[in-house]
C-alpha atoms as a PDB file:
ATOM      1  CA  UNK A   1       7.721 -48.369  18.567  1.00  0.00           C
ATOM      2  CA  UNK A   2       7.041 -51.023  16.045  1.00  0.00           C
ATOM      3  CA  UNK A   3       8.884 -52.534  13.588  1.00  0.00           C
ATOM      4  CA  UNK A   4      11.619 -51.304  11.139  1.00  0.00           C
ATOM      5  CA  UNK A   5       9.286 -51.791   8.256  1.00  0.00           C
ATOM      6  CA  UNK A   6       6.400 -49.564  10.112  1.00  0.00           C
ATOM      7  CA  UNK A   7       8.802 -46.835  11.666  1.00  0.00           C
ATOM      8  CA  UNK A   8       9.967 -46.927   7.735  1.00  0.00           C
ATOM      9  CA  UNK A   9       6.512 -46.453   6.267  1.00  0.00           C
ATOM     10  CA  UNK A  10       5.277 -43.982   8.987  1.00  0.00           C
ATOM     11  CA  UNK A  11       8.223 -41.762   8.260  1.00  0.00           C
ATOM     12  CA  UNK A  12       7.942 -41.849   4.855  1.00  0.00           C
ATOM     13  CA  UNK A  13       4.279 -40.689   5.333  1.00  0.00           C
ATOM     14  CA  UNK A  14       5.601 -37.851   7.465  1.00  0.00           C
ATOM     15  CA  UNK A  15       8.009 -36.619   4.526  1.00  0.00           C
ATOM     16  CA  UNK A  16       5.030 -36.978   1.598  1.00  0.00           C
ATOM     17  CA  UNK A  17       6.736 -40.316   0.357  1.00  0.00           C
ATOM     18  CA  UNK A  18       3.380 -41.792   0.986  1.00  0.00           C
ATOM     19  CA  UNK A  19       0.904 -42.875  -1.431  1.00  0.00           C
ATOM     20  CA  UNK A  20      -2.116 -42.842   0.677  1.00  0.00           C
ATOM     21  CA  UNK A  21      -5.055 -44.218  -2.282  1.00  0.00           C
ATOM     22  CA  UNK A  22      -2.351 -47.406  -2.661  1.00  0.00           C
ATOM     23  CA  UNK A  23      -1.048 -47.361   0.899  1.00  0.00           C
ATOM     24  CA  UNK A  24       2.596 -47.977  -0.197  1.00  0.00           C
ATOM     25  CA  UNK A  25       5.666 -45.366  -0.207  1.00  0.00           C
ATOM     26  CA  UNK A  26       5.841 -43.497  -3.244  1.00  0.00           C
ATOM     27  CA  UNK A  27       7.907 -40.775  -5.228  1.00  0.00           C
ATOM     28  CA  UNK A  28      10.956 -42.030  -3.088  1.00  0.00           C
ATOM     29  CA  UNK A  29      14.284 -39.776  -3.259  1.00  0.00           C
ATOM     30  CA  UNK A  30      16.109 -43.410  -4.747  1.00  0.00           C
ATOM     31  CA  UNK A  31      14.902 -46.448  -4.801  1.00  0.00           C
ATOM     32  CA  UNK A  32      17.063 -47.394  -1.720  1.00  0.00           C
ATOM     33  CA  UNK A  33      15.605 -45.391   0.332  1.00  0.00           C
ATOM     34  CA  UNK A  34      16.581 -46.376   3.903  1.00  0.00           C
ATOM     35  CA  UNK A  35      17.251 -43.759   6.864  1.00  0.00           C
ATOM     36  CA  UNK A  36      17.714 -46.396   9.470  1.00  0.00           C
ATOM     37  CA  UNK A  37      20.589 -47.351   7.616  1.00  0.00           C
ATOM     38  CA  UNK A  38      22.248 -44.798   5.284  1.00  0.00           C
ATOM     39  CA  UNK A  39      23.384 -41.059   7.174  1.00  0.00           C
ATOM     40  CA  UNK A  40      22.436 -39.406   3.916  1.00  0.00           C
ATOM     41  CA  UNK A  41      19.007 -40.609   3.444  1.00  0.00           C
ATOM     42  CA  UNK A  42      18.529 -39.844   7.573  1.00  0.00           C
ATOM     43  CA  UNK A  43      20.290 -36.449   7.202  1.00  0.00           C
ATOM     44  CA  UNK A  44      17.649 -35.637   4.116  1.00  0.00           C
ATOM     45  CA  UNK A  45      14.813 -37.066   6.110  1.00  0.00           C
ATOM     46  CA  UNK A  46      15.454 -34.747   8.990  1.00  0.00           C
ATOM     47  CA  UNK A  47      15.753 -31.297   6.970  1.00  0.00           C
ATOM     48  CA  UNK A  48      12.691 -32.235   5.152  1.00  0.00           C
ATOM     49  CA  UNK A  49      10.804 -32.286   8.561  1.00  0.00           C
ATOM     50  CA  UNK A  50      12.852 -29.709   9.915  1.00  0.00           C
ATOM     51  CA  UNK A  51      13.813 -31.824  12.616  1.00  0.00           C
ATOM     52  CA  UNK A  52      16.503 -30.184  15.633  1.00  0.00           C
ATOM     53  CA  UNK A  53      19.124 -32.686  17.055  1.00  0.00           C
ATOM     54  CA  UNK A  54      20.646 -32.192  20.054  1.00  0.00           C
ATOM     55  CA  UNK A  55      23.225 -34.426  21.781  1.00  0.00           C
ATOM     56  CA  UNK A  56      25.706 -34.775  24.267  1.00  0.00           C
ATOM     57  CA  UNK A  57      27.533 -36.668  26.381  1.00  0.00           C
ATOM     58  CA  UNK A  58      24.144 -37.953  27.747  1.00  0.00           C
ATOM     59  CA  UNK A  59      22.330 -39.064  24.785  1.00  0.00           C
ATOM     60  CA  UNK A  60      20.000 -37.485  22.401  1.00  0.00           C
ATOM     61  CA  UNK A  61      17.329 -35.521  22.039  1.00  0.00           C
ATOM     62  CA  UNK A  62      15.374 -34.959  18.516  1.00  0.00           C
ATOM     63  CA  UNK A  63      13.034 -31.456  18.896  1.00  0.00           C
ATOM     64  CA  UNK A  64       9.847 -30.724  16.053  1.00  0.00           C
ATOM     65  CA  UNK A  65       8.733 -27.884  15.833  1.00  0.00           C
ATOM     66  CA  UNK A  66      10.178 -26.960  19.553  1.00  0.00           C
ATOM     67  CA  UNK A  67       9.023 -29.870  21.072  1.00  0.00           C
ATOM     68  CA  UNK A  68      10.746 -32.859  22.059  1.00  0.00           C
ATOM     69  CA  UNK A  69       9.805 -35.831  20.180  1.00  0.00           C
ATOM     70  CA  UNK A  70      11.845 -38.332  21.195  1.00  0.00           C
ATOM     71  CA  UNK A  71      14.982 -39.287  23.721  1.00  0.00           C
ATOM     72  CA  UNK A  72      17.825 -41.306  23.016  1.00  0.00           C
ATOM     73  CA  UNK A  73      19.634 -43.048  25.613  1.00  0.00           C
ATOM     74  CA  UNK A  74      23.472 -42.641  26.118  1.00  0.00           C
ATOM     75  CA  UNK A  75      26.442 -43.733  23.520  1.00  0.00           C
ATOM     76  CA  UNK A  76      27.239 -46.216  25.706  1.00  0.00           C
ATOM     77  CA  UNK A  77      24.511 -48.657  24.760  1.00  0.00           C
ATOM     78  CA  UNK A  78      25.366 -49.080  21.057  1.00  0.00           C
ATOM     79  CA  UNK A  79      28.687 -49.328  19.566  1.00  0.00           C
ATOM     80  CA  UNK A  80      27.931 -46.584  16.354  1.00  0.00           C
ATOM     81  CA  UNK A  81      26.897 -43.547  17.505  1.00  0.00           C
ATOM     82  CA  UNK A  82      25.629 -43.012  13.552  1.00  0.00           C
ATOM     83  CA  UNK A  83      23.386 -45.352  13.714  1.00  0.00           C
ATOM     84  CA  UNK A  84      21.848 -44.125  17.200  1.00  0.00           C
ATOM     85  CA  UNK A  85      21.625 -40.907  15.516  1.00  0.00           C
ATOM     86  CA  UNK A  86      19.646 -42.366  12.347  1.00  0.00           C
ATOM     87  CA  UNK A  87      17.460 -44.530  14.401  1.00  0.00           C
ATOM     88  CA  UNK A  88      16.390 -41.312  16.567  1.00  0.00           C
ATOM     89  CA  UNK A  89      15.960 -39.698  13.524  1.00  0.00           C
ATOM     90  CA  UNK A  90      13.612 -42.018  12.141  1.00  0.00           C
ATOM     91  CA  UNK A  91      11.755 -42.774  14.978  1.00  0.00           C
ATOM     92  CA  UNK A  92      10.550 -38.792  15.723  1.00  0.00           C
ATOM     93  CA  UNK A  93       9.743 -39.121  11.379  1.00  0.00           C
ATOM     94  CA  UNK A  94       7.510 -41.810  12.625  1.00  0.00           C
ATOM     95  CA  UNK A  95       5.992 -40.043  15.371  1.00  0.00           C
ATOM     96  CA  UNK A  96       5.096 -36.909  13.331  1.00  0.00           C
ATOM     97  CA  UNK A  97       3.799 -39.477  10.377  1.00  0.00           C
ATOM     98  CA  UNK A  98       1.587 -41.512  12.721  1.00  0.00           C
ATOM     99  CA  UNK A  99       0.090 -38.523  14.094  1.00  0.00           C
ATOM    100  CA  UNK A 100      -0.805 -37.242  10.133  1.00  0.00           C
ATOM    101  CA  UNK A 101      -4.915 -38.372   9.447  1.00  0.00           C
END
């Protein structure tokens, strides 16, 4: 999975926040950017990729482009569901951005 920093960079590559010829994020909605921890900045990230959330009692599930990218375990296991929700959203960014040449 990585850490914050790379599941950071990778989704920023996935949303064309990426300068690839200086290999640093660029063009940046704010200079705070941060989806792991601010709902809008996650909310923005996942219309830009068109991501589908769905969730239930159960967990999470994050779909692109009809296919699951990734699973999210149940509420139980962290105290703010918002922040489950922000991490999952990040983490299928991240997945889509690592798999960009």
């Amino acid at each position: 999975m990585g850490t914050d920093r790379e599941l950071l960079e990778a989704a920023a590559k996935a949303a064309g926040y990426w300068a690839s010829e200086f290999n640093c994020p660029a063009n940046l909605p704010r200079p705070d950017w941060n989806p792991l921890t601010d709902d809008g900045d996650a909310l923005r990230l996942a219309v830009k990729l068109r991501l589908n959330l769905s969730l239930d009692r159960t967990g999470l599930k994050v779909f692109h482009d009809d296919k699951p990218c990734i699973k999210a375990g149940g509420w139980e296991s962290r105290a703010d569901e918002n922040e489950v929700v922000r991490r999952a959203i990040v983490r299928a960014a991240a997945e889509i951005g690592r798999s960009m040449k």
